[in-house]
Protein backbone atom coordinates (compact mmCIF):
# COMPACT_ATOMS: atom_id res chain seq x y z
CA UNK A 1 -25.43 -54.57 32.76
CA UNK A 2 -24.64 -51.64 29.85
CA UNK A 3 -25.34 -52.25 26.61
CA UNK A 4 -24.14 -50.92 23.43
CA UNK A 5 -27.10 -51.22 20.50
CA UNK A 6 -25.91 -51.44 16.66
CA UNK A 7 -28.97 -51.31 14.09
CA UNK A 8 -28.03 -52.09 10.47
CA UNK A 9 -32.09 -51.66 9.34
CA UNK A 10 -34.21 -49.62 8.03
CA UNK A 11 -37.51 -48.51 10.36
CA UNK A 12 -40.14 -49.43 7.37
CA UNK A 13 -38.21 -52.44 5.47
CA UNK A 14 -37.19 -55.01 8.33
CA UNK A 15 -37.91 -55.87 11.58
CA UNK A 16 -34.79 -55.36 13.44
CA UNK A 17 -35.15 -51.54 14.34
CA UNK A 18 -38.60 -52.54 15.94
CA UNK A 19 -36.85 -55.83 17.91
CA UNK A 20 -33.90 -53.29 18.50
CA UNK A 21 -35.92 -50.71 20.38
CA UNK A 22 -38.33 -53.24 22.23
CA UNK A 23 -34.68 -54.49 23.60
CA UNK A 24 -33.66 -51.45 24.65
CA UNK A 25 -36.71 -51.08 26.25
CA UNK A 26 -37.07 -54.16 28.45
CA UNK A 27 -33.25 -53.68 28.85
CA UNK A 28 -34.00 -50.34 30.86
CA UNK A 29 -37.49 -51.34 32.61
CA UNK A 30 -34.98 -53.92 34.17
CA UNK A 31 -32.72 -51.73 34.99
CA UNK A 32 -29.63 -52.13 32.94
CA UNK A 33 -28.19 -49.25 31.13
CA UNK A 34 -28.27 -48.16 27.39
CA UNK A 35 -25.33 -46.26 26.85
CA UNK A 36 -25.26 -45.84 22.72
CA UNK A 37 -27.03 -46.85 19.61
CA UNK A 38 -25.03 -46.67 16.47
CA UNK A 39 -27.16 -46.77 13.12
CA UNK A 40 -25.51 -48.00 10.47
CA UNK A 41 -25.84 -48.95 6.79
CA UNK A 42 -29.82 -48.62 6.29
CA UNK A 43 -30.06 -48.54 9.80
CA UNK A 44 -29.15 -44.46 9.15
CA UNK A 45 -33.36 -43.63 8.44
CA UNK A 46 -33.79 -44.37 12.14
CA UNK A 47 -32.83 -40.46 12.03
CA UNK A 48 -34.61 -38.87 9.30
CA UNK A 49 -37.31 -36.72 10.73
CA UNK A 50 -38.49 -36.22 7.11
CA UNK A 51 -39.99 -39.95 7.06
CA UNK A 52 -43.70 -40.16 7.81
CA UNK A 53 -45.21 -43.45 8.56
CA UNK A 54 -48.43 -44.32 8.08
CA UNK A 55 -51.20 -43.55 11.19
CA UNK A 56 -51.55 -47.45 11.73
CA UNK A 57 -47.23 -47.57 12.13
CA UNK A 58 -45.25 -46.75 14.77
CA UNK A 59 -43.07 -43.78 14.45
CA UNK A 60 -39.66 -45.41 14.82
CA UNK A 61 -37.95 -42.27 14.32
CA UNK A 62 -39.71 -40.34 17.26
CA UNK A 63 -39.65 -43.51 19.70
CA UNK A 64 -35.86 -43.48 19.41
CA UNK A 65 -35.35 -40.12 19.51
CA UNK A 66 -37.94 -39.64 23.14
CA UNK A 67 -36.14 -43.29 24.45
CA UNK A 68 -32.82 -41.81 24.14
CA UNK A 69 -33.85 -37.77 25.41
CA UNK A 70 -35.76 -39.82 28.42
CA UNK A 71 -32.70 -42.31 29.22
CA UNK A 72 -29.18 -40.44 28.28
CA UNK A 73 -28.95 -42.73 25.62
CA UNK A 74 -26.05 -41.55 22.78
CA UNK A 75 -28.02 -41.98 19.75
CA UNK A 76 -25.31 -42.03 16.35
CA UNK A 77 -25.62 -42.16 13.14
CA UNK A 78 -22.62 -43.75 10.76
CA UNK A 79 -21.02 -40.20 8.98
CA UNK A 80 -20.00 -42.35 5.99
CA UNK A 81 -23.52 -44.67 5.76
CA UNK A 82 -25.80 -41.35 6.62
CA UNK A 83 -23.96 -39.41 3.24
CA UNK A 84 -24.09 -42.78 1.04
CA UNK A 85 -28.12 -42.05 1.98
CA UNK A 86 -28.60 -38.37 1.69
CA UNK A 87 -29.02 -38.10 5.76
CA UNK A 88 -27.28 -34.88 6.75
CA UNK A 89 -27.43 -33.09 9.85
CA UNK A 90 -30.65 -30.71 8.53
CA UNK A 91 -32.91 -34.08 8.53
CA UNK A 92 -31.60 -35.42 11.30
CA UNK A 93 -34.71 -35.80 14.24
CA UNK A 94 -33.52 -34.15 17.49
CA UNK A 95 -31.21 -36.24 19.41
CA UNK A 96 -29.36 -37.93 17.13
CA UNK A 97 -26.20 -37.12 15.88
CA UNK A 98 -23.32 -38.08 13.15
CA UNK A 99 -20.10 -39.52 13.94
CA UNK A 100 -17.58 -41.91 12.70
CA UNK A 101 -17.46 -45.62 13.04
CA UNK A 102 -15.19 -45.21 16.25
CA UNK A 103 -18.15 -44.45 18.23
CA UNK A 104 -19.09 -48.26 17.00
CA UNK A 105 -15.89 -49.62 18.58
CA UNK A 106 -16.28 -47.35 21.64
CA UNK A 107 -19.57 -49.23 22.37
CA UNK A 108 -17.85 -52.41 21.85
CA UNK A 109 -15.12 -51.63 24.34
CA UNK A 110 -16.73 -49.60 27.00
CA UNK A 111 -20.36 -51.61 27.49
CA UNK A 112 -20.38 -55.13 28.75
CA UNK A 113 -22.25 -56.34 25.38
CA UNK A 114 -22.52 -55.10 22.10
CA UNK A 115 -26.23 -56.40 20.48
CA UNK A 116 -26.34 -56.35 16.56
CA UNK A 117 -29.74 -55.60 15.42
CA UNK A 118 -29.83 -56.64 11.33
CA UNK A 119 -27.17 -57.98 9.04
């Protein structure tokens, strides 16, 4: 099966980045295919290589980015959400990149499911 991933959270203020990548995870050690994670709304600081968690947290930010460099995985971050936040291309962790919402319905239409990750 290929997947399409949308995360609407934050990596420090709700769960659903954490759920979000343990999918993807099990999703691939099983075989099936990540093609695309879209961050939107908060989910945007998924990409910030400025943010530094504490030594006892996980580093969100670098899991995604070595998950999607390891697996092909299209990792994009919302143009419009990212500059609502002050993301911009300098703070974005390698492997990500900004695009607009079509990339969102692209997932949608071209992967067999589309899992929302947040509200």
């Amino acid at each position: 099966m290929k997947f399409g991933i949308l995360v609407n959270e934050g990596p420090f203020t709700h769960q659903a980045s954490d759920s979000a990548y343990r999918f993807a995870e099990a999703a691939l050690a099983k075989g099936h295919e990540v093609a695309r994670v879209f961050f939107y709304n908060d989910g945007v600081y998924n990409s910030n290589k400025l943010s530094e968690p504490q030594t006892d947290d996980r580093n969100l930010v670098a899991l995604w980015a070595e998950l999607g460099k390891a697996h092909g995985i299209d990792l994009v971050v919302c143009v419009a959400a990212a500059l609502r936040r002050g993301v911009k291309d300098e703070i974005l962790q390698e492997g990500f990149r900004i695009s607009g919402l079509g990339q969102l319905v692209e997932a949608g239409i071209q992967n067999d499911r589309l899992v929302v990750f947040g509200d």
